[in-house]
N, C-alpha and C. Protein backbone atom coordinates (compact mmCIF):
# COMPACT_ATOMS: atom_id res chain seq x y z
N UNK A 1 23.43 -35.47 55.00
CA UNK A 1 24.05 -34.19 55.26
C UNK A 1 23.13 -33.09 54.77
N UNK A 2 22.70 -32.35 55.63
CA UNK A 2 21.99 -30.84 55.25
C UNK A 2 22.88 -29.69 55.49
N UNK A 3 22.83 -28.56 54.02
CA UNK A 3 23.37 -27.68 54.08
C UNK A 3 22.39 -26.69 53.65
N UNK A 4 22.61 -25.18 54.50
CA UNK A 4 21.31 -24.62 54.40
C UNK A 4 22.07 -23.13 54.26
N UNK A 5 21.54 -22.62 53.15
CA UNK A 5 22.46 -20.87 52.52
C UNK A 5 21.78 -20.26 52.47
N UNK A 6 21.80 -19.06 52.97
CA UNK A 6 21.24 -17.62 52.67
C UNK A 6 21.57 -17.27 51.22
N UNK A 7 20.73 -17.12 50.44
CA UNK A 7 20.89 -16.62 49.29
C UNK A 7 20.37 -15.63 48.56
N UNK A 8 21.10 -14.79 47.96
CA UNK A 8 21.06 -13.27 46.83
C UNK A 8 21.28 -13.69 45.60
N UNK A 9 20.11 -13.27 44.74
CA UNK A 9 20.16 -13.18 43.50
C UNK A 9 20.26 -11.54 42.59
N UNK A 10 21.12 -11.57 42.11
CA UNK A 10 21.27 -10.14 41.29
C UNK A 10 20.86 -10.70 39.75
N UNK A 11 19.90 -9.73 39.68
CA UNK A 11 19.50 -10.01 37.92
C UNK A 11 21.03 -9.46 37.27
N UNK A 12 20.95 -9.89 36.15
CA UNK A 12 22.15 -10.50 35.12
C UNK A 12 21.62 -10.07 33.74
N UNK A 13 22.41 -9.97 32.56
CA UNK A 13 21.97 -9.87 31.40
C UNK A 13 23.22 -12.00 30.80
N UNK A 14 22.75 -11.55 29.62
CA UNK A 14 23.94 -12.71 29.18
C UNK A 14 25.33 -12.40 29.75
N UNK A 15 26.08 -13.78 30.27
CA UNK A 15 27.19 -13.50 30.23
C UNK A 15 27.59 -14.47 31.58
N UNK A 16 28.72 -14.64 31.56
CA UNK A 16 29.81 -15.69 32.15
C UNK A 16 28.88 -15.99 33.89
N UNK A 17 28.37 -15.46 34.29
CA UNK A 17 27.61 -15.57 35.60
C UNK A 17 25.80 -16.07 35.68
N UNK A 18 25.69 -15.55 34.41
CA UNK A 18 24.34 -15.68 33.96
C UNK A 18 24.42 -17.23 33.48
N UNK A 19 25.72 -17.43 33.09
CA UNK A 19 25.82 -19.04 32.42
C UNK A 19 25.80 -19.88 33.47
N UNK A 20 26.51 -19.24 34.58
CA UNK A 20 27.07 -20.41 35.54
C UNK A 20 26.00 -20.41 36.58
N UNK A 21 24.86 -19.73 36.55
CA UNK A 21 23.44 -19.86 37.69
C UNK A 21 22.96 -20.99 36.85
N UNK A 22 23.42 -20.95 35.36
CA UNK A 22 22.27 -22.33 34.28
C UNK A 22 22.67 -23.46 34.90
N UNK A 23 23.82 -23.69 34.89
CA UNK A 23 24.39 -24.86 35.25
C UNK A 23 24.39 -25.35 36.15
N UNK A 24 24.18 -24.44 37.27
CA UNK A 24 24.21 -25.10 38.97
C UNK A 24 22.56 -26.06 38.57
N UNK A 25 21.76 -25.22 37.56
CA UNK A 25 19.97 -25.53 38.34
C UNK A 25 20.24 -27.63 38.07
N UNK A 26 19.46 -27.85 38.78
CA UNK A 26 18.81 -29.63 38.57
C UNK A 26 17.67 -29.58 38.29
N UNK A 27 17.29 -30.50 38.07
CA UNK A 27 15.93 -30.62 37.42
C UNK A 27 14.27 -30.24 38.39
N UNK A 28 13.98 -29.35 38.44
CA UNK A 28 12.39 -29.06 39.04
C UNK A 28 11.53 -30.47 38.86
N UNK A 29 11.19 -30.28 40.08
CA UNK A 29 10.37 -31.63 40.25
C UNK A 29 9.52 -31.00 41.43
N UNK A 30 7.91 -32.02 40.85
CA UNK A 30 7.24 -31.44 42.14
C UNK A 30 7.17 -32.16 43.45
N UNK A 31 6.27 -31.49 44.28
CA UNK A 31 6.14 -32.03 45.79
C UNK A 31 6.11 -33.58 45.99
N UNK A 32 5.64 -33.97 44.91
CA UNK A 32 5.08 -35.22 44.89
C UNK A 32 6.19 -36.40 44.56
N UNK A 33 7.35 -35.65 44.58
CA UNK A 33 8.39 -36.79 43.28
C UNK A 33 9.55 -36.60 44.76
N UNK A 34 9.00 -35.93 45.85
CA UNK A 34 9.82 -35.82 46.81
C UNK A 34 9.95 -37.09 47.61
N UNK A 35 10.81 -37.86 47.66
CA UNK A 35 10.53 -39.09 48.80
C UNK A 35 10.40 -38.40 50.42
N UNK A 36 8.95 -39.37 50.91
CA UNK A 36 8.59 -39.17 52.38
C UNK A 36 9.50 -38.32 53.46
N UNK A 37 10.62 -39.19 52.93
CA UNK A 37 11.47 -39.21 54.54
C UNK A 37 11.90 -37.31 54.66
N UNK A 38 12.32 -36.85 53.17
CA UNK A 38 12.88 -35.74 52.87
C UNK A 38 11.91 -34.51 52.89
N UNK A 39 10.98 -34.65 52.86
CA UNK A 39 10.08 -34.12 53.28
C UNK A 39 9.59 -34.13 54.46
N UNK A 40 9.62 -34.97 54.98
CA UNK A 40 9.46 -34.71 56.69
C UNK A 40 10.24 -34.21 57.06
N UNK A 41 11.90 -33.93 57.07
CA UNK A 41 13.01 -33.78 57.58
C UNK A 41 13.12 -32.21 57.44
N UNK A 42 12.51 -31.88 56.16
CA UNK A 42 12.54 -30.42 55.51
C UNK A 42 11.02 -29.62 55.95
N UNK A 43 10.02 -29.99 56.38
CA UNK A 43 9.10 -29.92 57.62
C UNK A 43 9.18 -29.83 58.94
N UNK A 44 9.89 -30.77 59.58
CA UNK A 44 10.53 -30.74 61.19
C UNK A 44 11.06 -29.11 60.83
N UNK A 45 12.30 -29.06 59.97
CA UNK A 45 13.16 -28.38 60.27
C UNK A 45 12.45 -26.90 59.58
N UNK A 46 11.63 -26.73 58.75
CA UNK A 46 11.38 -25.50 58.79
C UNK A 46 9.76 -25.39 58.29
N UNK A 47 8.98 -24.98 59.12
CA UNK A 47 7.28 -25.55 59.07
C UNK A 47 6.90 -24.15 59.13
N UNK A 48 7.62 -23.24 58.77
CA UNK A 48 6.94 -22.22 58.54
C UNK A 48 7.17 -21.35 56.99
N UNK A 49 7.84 -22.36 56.32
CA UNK A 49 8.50 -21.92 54.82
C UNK A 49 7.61 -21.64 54.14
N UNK A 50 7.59 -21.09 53.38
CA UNK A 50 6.68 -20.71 52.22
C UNK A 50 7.21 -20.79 50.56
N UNK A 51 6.45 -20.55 49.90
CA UNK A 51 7.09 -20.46 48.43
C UNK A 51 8.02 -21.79 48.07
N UNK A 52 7.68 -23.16 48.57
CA UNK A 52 9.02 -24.17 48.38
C UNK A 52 8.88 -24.56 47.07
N UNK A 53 9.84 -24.53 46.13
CA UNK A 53 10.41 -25.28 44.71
C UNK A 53 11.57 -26.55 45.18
N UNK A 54 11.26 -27.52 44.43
CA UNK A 54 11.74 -28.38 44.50
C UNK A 54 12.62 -28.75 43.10
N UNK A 55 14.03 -29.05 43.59
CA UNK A 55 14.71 -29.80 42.26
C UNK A 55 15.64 -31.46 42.77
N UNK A 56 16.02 -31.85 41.77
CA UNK A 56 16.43 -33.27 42.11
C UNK A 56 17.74 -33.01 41.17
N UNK A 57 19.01 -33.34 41.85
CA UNK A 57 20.06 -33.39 41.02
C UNK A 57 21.36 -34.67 41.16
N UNK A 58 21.70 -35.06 40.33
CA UNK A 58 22.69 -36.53 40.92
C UNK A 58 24.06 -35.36 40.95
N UNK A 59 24.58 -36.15 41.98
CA UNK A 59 25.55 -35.52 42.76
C UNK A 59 26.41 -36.84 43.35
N UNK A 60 27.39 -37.09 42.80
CA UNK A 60 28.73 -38.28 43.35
C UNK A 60 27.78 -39.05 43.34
N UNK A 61 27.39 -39.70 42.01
CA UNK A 61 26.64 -41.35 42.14
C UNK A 61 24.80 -41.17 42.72
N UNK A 62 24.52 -40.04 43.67
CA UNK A 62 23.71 -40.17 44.29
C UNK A 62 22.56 -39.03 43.83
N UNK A 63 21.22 -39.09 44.00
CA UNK A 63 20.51 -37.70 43.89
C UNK A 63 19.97 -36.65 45.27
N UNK A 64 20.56 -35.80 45.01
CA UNK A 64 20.38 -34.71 46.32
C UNK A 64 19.19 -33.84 45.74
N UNK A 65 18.85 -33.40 46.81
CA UNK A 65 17.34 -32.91 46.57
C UNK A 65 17.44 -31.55 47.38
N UNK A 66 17.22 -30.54 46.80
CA UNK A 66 17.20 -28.78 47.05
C UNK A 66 16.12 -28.42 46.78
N UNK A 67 15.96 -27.67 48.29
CA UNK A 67 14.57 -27.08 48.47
C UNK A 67 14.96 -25.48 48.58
N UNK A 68 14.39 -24.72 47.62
CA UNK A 68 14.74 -23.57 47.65
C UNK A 68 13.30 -22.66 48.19
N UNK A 69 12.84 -21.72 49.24
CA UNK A 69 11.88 -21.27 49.80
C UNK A 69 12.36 -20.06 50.57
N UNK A 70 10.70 -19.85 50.68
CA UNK A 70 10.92 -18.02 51.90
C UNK A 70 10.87 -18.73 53.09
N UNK A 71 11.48 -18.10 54.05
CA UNK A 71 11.27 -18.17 55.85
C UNK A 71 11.32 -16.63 56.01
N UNK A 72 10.65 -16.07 56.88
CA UNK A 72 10.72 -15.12 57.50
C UNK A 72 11.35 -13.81 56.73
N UNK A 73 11.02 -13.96 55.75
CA UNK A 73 11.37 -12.58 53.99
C UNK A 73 12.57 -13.23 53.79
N UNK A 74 13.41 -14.03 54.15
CA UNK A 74 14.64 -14.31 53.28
C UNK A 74 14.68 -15.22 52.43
N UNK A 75 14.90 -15.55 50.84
CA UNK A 75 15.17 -16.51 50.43
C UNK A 75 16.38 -17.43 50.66
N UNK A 76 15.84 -18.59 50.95
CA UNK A 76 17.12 -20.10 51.27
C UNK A 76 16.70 -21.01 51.05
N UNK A 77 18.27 -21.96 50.97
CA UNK A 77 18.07 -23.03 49.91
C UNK A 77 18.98 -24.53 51.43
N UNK A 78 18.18 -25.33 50.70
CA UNK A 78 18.47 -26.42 51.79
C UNK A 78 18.23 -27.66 50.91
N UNK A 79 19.76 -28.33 51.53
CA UNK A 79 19.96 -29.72 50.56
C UNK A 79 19.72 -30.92 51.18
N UNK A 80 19.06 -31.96 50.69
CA UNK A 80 19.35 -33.62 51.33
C UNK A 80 19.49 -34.39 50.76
């Protein structure tokens, strides 16, 4: 399943929102810790991205993998 968000970030000082961006993050991992397949899939589908960060997070038993990058000036984030 791929889910793919337009996303806005508003800088924050401490506080109840600033906590809950900590908690969403998974762990940064690089290009390299990406398995093949997910990377091709995240290539097909957007080969003109730029800026890609990679994190790895377990999610119901399993690890989902979020690619957060620029396309075309917008920042978005895309899961597999």
């Amino acid at each position: 399943m791929i889910l793919l968000t337009s996303v806005t970030y508003a800088s924050s000082g401490p506080g109840k929102n600033g906590k809950e961006r900590e908690n969403e993050k998974g762990n940064h991992i690089s290009v390299s810790q990406v398995p093949g397949y997910v990377l091709a899939q995240f290539n097909a589908m957007f080969p003109a991205a730029t800026n890609v960060k990679w994190e790895a997070e377990k999610e119901h038993g399993r690890i989902e993998y979020k690619a957060e990058f620029y396309l075309n000036g917008q920042k978005l984030k895309a899961r597999f």
